[in-house]
C-alpha atoms as a PDB file:
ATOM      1  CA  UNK A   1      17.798  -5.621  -1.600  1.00  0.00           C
ATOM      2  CA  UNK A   2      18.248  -5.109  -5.159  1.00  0.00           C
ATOM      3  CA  UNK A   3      20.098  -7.359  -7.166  1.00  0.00           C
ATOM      4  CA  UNK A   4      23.691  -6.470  -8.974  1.00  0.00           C
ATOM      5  CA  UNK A   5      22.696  -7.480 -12.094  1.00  0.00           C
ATOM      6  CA  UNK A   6      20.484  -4.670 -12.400  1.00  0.00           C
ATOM      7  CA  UNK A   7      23.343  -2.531 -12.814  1.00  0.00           C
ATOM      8  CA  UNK A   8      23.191  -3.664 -16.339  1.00  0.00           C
ATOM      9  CA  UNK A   9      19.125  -2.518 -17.386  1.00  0.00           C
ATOM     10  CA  UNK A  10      19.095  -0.203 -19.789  1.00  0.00           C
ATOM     11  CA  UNK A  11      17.594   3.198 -19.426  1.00  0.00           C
ATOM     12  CA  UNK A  12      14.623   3.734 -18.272  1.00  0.00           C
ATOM     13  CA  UNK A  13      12.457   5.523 -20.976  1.00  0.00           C
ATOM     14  CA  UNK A  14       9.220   7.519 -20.866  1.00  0.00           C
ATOM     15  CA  UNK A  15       6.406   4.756 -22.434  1.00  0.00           C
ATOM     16  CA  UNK A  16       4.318   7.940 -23.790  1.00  0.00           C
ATOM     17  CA  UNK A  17       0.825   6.628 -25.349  1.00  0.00           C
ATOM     18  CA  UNK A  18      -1.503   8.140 -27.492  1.00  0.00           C
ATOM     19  CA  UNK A  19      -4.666   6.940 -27.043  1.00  0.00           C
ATOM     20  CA  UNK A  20      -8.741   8.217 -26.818  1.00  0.00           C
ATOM     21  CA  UNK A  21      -8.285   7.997 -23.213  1.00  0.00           C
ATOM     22  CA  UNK A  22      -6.055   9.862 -20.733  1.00  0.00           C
ATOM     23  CA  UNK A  23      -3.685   6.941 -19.416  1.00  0.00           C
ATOM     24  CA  UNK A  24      -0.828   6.760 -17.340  1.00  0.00           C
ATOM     25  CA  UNK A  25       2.863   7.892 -18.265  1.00  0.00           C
ATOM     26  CA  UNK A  26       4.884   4.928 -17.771  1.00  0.00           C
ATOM     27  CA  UNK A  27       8.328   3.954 -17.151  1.00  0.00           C
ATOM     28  CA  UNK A  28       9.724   1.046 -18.997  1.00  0.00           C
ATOM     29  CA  UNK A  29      11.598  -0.464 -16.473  1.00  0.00           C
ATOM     30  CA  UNK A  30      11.908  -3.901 -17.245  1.00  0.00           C
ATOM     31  CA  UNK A  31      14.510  -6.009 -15.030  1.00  0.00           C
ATOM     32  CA  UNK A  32      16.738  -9.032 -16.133  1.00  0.00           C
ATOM     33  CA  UNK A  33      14.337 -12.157 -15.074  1.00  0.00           C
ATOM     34  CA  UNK A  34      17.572 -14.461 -14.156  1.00  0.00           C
ATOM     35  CA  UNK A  35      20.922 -14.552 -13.109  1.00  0.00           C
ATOM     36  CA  UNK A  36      23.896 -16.899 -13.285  1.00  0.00           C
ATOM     37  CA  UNK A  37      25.241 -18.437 -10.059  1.00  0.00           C
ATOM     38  CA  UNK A  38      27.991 -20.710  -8.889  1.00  0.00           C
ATOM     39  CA  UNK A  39      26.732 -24.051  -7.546  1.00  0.00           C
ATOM     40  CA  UNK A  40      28.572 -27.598  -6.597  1.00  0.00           C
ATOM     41  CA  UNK A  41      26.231 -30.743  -7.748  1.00  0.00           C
ATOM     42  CA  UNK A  42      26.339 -34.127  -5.871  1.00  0.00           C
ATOM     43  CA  UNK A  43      29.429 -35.271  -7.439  1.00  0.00           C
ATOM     44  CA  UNK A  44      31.502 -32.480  -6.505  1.00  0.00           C
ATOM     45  CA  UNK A  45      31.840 -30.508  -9.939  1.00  0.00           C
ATOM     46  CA  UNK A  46      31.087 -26.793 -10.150  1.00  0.00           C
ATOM     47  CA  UNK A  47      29.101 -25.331 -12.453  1.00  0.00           C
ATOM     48  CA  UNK A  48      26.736 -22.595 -13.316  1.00  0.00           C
ATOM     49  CA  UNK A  49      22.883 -22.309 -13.276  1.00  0.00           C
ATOM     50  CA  UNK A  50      20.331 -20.073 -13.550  1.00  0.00           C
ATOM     51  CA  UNK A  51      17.470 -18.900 -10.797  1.00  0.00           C
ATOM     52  CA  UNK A  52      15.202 -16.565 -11.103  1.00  0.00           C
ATOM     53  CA  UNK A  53      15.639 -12.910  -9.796  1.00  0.00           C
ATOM     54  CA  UNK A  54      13.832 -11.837  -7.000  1.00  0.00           C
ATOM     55  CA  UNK A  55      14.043  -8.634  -5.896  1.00  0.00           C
ATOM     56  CA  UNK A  56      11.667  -6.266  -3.894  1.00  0.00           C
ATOM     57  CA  UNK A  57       9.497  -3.381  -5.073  1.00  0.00           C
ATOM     58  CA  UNK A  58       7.923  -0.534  -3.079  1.00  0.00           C
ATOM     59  CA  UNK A  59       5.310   0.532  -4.332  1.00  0.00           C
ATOM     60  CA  UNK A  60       4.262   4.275  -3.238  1.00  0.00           C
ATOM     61  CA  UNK A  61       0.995   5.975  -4.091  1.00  0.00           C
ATOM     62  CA  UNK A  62       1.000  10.369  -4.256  1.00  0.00           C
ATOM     63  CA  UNK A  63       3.970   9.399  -1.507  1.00  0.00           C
ATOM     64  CA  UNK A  64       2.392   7.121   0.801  1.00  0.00           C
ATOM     65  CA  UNK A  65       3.901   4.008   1.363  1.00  0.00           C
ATOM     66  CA  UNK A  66       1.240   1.279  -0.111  1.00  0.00           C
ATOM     67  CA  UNK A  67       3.377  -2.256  -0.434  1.00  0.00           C
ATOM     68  CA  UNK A  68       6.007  -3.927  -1.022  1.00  0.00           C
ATOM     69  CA  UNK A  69       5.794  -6.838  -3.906  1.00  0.00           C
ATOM     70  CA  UNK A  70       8.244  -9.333  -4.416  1.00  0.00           C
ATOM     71  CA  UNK A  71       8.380  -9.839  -8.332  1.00  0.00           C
ATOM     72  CA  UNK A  72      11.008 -10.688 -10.945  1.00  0.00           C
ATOM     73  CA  UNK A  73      10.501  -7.106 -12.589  1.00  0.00           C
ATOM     74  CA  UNK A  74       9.493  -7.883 -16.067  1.00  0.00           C
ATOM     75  CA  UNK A  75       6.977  -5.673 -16.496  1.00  0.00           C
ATOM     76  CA  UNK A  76       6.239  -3.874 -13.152  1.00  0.00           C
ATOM     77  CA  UNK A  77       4.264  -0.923 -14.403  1.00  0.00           C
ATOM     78  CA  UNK A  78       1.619  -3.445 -15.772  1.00  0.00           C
ATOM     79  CA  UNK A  79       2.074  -5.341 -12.067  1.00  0.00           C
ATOM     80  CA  UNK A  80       1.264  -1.989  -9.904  1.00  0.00           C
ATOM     81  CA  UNK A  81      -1.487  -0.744 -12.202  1.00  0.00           C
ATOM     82  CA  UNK A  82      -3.373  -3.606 -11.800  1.00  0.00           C
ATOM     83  CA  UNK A  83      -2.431  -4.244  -8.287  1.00  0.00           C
ATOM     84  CA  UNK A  84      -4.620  -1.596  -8.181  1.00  0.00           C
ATOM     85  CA  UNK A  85      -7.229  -2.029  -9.984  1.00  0.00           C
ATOM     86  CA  UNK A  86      -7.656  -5.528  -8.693  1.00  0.00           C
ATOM     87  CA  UNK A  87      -7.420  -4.115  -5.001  1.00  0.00           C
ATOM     88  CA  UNK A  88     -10.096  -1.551  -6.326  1.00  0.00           C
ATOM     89  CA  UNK A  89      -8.242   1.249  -4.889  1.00  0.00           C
ATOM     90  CA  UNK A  90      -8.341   3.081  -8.791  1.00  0.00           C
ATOM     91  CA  UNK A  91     -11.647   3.043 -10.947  1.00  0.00           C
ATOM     92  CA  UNK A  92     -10.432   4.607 -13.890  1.00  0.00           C
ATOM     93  CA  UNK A  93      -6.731   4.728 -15.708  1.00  0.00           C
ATOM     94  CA  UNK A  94      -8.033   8.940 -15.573  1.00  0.00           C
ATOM     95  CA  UNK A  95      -7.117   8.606 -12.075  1.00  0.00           C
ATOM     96  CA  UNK A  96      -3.589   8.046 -12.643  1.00  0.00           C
ATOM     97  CA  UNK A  97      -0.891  10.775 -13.980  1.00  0.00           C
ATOM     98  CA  UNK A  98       2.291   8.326 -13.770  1.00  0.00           C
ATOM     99  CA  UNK A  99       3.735   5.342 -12.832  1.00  0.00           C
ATOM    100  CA  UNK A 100       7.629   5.859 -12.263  1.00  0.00           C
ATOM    101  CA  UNK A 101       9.806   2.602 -11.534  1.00  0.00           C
ATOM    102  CA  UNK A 102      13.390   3.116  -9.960  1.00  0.00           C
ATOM    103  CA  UNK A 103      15.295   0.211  -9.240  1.00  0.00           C
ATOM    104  CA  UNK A 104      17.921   1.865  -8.081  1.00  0.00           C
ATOM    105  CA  UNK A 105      16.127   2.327  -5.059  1.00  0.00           C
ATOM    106  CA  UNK A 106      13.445  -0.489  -5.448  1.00  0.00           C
ATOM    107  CA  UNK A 107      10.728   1.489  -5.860  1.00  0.00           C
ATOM    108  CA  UNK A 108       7.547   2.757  -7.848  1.00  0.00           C
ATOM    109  CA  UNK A 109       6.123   5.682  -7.342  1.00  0.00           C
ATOM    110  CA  UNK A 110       2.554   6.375  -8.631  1.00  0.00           C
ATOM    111  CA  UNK A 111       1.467   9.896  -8.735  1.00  0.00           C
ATOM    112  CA  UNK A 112      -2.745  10.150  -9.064  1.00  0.00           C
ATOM    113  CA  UNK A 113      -4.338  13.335 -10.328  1.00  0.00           C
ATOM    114  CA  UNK A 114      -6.891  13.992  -7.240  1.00  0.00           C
ATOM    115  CA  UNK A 115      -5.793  11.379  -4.980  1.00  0.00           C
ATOM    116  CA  UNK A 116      -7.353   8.219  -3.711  1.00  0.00           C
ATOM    117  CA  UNK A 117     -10.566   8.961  -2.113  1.00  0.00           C
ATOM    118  CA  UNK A 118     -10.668   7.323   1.786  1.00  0.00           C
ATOM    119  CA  UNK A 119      -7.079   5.555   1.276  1.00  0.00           C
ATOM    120  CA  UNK A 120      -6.105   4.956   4.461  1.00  0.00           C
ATOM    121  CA  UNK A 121      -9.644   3.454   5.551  1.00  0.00           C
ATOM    122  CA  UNK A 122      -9.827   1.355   2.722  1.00  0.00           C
ATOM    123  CA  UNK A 123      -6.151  -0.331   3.162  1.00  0.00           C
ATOM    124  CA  UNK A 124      -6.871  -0.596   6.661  1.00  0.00           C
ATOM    125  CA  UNK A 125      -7.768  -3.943   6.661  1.00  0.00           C
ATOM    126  CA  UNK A 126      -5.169  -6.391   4.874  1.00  0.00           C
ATOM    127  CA  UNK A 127      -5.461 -10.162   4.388  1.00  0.00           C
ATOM    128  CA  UNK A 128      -2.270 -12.296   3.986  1.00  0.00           C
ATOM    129  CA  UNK A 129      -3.013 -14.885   0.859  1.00  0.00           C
ATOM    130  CA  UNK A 130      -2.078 -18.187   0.268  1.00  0.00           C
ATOM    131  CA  UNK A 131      -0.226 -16.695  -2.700  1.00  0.00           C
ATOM    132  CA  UNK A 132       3.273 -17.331  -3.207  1.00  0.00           C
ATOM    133  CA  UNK A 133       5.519 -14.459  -2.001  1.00  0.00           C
ATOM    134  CA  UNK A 134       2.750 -13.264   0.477  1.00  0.00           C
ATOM    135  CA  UNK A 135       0.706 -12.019  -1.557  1.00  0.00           C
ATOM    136  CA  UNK A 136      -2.221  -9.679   0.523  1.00  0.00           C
ATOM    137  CA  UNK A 137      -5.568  -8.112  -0.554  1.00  0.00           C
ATOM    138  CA  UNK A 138      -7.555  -5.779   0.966  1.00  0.00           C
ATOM    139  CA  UNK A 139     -10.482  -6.919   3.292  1.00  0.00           C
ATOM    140  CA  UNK A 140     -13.376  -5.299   1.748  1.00  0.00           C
ATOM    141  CA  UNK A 141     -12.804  -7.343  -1.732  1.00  0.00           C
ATOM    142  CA  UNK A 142     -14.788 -10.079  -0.934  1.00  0.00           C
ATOM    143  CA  UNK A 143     -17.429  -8.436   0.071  1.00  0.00           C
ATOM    144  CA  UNK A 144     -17.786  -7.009  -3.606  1.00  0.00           C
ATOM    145  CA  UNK A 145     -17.878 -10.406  -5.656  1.00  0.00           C
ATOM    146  CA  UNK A 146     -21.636 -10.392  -5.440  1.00  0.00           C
ATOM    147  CA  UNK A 147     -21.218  -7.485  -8.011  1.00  0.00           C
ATOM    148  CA  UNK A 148     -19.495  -8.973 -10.171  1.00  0.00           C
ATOM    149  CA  UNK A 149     -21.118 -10.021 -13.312  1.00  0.00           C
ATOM    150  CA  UNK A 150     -20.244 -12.550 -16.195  1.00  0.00           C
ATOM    151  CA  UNK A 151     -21.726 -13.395 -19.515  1.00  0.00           C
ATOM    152  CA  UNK A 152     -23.783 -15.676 -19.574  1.00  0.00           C
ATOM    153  CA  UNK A 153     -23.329 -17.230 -22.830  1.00  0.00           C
ATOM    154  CA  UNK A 154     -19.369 -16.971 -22.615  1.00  0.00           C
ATOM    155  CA  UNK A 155     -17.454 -20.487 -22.794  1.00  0.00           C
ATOM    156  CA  UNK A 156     -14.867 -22.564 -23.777  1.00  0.00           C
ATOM    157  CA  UNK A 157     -14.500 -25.647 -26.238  1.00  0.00           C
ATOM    158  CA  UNK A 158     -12.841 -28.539 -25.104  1.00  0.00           C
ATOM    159  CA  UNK A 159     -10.501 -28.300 -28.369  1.00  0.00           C
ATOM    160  CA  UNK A 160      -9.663 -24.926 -27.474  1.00  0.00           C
ATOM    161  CA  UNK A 161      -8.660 -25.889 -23.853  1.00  0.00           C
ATOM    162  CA  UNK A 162      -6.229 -29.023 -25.488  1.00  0.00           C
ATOM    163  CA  UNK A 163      -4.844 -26.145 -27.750  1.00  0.00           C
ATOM    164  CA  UNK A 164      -3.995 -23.875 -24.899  1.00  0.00           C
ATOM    165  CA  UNK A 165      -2.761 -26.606 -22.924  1.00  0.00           C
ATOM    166  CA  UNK A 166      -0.293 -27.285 -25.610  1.00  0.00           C
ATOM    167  CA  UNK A 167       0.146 -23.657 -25.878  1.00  0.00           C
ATOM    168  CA  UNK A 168       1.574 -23.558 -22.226  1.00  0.00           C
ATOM    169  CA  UNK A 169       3.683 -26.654 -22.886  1.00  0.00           C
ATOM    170  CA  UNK A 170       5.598 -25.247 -25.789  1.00  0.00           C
ATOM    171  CA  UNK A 171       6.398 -21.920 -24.442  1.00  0.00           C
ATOM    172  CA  UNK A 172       9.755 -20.976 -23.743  1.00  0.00           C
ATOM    173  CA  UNK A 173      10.003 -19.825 -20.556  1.00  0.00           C
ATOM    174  CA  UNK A 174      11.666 -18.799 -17.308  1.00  0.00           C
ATOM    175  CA  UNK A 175      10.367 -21.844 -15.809  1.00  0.00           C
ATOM    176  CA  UNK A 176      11.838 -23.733 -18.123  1.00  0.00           C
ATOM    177  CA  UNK A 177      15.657 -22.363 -17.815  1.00  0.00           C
ATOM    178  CA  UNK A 178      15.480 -21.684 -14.072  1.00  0.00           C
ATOM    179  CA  UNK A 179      12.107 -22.993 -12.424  1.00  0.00           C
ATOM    180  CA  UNK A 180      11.250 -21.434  -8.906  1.00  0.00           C
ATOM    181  CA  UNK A 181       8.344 -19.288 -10.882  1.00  0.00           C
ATOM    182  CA  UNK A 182       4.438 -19.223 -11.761  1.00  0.00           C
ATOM    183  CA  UNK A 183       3.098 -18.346 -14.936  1.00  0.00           C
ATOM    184  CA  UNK A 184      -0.010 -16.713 -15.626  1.00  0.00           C
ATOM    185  CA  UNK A 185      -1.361 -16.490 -19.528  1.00  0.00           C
ATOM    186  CA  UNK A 186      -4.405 -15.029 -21.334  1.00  0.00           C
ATOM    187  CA  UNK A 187      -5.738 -16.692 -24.285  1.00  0.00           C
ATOM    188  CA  UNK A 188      -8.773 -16.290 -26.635  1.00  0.00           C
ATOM    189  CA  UNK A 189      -9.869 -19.238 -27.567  1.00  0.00           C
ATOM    190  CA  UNK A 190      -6.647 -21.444 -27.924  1.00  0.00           C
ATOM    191  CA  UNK A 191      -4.820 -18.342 -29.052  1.00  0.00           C
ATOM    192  CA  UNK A 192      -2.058 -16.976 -26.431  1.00  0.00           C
ATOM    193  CA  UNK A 193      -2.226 -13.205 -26.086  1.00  0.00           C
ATOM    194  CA  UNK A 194       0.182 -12.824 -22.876  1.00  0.00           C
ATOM    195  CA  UNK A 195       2.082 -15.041 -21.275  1.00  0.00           C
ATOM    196  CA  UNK A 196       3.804 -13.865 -17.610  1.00  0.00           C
ATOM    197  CA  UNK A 197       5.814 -15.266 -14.794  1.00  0.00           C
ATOM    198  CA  UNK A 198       6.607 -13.975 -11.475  1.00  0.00           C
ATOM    199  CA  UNK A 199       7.774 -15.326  -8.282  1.00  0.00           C
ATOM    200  CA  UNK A 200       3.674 -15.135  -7.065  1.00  0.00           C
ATOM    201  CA  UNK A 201       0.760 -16.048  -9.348  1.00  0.00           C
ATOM    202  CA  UNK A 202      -1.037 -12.975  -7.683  1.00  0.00           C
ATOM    203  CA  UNK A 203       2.063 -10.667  -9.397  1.00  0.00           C
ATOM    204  CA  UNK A 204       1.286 -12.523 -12.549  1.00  0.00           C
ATOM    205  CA  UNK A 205      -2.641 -12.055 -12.562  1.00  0.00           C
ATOM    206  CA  UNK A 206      -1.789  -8.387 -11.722  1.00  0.00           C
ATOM    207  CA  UNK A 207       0.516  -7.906 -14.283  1.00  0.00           C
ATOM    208  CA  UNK A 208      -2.391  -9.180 -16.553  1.00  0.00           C
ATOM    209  CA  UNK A 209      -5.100  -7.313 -15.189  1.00  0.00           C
ATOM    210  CA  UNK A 210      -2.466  -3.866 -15.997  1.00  0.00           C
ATOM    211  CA  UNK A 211      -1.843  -4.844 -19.762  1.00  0.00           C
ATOM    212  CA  UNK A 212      -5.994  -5.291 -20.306  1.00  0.00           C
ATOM    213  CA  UNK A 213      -6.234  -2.347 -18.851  1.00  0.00           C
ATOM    214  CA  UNK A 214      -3.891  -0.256 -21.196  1.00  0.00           C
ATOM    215  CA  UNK A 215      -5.073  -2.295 -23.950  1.00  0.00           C
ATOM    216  CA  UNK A 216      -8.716  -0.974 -23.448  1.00  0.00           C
ATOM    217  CA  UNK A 217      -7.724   2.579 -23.207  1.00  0.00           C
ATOM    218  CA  UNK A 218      -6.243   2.763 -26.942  1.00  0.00           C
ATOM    219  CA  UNK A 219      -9.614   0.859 -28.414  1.00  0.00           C
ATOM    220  CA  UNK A 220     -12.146   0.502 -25.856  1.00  0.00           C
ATOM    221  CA  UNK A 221     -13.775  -2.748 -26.166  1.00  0.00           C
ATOM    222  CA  UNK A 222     -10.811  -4.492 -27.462  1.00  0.00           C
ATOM    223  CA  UNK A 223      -9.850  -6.196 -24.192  1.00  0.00           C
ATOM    224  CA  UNK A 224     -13.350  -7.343 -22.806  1.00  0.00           C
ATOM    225  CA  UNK A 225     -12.469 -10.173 -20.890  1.00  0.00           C
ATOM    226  CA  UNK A 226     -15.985 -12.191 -22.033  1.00  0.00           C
ATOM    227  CA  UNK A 227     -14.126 -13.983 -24.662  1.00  0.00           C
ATOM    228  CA  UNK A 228     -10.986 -14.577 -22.797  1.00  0.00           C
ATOM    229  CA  UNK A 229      -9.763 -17.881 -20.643  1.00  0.00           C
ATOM    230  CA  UNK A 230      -7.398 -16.866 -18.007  1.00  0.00           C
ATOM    231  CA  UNK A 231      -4.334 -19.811 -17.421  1.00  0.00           C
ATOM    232  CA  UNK A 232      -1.996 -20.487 -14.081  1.00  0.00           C
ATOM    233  CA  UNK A 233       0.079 -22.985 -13.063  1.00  0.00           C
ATOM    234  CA  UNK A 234      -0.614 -22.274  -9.731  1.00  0.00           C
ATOM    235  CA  UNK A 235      -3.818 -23.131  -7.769  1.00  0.00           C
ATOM    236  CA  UNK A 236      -7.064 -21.829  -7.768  1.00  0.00           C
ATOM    237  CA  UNK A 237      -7.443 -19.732  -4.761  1.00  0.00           C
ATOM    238  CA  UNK A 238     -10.163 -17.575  -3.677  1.00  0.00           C
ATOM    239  CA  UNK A 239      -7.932 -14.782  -4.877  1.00  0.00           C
ATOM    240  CA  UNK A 240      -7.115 -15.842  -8.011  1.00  0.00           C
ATOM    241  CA  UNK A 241     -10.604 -16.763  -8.601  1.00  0.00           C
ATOM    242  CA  UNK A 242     -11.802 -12.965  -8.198  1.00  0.00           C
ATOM    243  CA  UNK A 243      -8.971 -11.631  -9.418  1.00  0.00           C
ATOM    244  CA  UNK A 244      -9.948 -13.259 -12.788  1.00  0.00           C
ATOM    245  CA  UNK A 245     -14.017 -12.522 -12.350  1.00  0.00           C
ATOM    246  CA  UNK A 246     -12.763  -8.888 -11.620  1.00  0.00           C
ATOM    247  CA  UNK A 247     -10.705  -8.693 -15.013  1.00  0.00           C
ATOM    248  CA  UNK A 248     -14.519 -10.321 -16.626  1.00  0.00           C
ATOM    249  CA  UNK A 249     -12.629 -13.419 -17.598  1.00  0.00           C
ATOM    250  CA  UNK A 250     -15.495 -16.088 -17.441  1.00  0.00           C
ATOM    251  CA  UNK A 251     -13.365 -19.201 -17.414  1.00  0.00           C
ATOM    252  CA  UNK A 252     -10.150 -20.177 -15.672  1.00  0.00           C
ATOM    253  CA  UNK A 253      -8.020 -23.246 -16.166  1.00  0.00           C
ATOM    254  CA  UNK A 254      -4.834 -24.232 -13.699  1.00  0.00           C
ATOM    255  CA  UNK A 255      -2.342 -26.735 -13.713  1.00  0.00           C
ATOM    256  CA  UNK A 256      -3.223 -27.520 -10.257  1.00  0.00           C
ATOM    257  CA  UNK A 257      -5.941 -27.843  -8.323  1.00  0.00           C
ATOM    258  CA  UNK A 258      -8.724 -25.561  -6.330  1.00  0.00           C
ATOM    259  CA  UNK A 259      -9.234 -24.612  -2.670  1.00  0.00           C
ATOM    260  CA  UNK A 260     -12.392 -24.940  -1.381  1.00  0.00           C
ATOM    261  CA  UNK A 261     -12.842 -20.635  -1.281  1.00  0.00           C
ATOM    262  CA  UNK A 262     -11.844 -20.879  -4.411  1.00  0.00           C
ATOM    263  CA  UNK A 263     -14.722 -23.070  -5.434  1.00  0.00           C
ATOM    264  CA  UNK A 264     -17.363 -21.395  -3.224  1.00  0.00           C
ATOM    265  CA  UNK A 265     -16.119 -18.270  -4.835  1.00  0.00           C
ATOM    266  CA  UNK A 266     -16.367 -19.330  -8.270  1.00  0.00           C
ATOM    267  CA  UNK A 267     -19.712 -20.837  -7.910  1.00  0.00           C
ATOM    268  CA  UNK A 268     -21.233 -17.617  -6.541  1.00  0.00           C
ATOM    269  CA  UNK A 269     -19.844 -15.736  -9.627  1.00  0.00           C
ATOM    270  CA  UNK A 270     -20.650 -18.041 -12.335  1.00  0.00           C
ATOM    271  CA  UNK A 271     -16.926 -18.338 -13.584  1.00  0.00           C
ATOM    272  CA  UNK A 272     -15.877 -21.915 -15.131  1.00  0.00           C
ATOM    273  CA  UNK A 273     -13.303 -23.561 -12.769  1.00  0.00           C
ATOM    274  CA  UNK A 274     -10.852 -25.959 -14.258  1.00  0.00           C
ATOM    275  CA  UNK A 275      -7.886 -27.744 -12.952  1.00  0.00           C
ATOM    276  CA  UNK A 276      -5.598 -30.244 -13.178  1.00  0.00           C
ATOM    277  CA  UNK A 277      -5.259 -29.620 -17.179  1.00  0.00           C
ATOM    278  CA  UNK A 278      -2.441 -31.404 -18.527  1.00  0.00           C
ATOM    279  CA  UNK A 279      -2.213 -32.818 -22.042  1.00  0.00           C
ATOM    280  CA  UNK A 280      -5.602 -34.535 -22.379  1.00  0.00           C
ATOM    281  CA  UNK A 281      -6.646 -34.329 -18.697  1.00  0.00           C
ATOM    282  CA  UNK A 282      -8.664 -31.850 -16.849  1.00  0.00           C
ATOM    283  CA  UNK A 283     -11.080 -31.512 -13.706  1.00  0.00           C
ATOM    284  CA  UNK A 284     -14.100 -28.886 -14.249  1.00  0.00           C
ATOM    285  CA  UNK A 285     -14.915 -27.994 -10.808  1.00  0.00           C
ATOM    286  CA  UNK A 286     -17.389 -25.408 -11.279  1.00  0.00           C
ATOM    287  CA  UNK A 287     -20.273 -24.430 -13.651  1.00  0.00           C
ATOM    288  CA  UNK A 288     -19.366 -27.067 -16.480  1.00  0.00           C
ATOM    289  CA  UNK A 289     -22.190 -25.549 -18.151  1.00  0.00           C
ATOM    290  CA  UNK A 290     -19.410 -23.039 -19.916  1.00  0.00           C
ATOM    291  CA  UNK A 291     -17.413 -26.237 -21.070  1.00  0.00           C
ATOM    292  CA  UNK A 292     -18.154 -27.299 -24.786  1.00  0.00           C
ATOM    293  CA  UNK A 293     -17.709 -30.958 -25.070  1.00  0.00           C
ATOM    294  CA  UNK A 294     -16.454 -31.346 -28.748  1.00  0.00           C
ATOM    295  CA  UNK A 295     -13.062 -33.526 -28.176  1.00  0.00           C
ATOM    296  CA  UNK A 296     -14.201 -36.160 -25.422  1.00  0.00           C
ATOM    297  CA  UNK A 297     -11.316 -39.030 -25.178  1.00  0.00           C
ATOM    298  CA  UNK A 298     -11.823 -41.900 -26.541  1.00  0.00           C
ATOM    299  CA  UNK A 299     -13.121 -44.845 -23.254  1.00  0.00           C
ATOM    300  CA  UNK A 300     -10.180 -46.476 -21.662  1.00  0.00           C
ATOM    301  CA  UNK A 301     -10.962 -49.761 -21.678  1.00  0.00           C
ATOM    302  CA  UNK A 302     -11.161 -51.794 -18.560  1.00  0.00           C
ATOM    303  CA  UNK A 303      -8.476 -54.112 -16.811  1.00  0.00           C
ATOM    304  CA  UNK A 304      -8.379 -57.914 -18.016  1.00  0.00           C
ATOM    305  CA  UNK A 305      -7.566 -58.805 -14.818  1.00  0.00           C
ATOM    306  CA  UNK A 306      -6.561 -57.313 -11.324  1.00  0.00           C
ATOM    307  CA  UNK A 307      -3.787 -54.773 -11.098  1.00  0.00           C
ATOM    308  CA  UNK A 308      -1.756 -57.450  -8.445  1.00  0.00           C
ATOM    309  CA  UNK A 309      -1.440 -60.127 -10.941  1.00  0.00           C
ATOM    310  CA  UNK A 310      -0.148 -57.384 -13.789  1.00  0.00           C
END
């Protein structure tokens, strides 16, 4: 169902981009991320808040039904192009004519320019993730992450992950006005270069995944994920952990903690696992080797005496 404030987007325009490579024309079909509704708080009063706005997506590839996402809509041309490049479904932006977003009728149509070789074997088999939203990937992606490969020498200082930290803290956000979201972010260094929320972190990583993409086509190069940290409030899952190997992002920091497919997953791929990052704390789970330790905390001194008698 799609939401009445919609009515109010603007027009959708043609995104037309000149680049070296032949990429996608996209719509620019960006939805309202809130809405205002009536509510009664525990003494009675009414008033008005604001929660985030759901709504559904279809998402339809050379007219075959694909999925259906549940996202907020800020950016859903970025979410379905790399939906599919993170389901590995399309190898090259070549591969894709358009991307067309409707919300009228909650859709997005993607039109290809020789198809999608063996589509219907390779969606065949569908796994539901622990995403939020229900997120689902495709079977035969974990049985590719022993391709991936990282660089080596790619890391992270422990400054830099403070800074980002801090980064994430400060950010205005949809979070912050309405909650009931994740937020996904990609930073070099300490320095944000997208920040995203959605309803699911696996919309937000997607979303991601699409803007490096694009980014890449206009100056190839530019978007090489070895210098990049990938951010999440959510937790490390198995998918998020390939989603971010896939993208070439060698280190990944959460909010929250890590599954234990998530580890195994990031172990076998050499990607730095961090969670639990919040002001000056932080839990490396995996392949610490990436960590640079140039801002250890000072000690915390010991207890005079037993925490009962405090």
């Amino acid at each position: 169902m799609i939401h009445p404030a919609m009515s109010t987007m603007p027009q959708q325009q043609p995104d037309l981009q000149s680049t070296s490579v032949r990429s996608p024309v996209l719509t620019r079909a960006s939805a309202p991320l809130t809405r205002e509704v009536e509510v009664i708080d525990e003494f009675g009063k009414a008033g008005t808040v604001s929660i985030p706005a759901e709504r559904d997506l279809t998402v339809y590839v050379d007219k075959r039904e694909l999925v259906t996402l549940m996202t907020l809509g800020g950016h859903p041309e970025w979410l379905v192009l790399g939906y599919l490049r993170n389901q590995r479904l399309v190898a090259s932006l070549d591969d894709i004519e358009s991307i067309t977003v409707d919300w009228e009728v909650g859709a997005a149509s993607v039109k290809t320019r020789h198809g999608i070789d063996r589509i219907e074997e390779r969606t065949a088999r569908r796994v539901v993730t622990t995403g939020c939203g229900q997120g689902s990937v495709f079977g035969s992606l974990m049985d590719e992450i022993d391709s991936i490969r990282l660089p080596a020498d790619a890391g992270l200082t422990q400054s830099a992950l403070y800074g980002l930290v801090d980064a994430i803290r400060l950010k205005e956000s949809t979070y912050k006005s309405a909650g009931s979201v994740h937020a996904c972010a990609l930073f070099r260094g300490s320095e944000l270069l997208l920040f995203v929320e959605d309803v699911g972190r696996h919309n937000a990583v997607d979303t991601i995944a699409g803007w490096m993409w694009l980014q890449d086509a206009t100056a190839p190069g530019c978007m090489d994920g070895g210098d990049k940290v990938f951010y999440t409030t959510g937790r490390l899952t198995s998918e998020m952990v390939i989603k971010s190997a896939q993208m070439g992002v060698p280190v990944v920091v959460s909010r929250s903690g890590i599954t234990e497919m998530g580890l195994e997953v990031a172990r076998r791929v050499g990607l730095c696992a961090i969670g639990r990052a919040t002001n000056k704390r932080f839990l490396c789970y995996a392949n610490p080797q990436r960590l640079r330790w140039d801002a250890r905390p000072a000690p915390v001194a010991p207890r005079s005496q037993p925490v009962d008698a405090l």
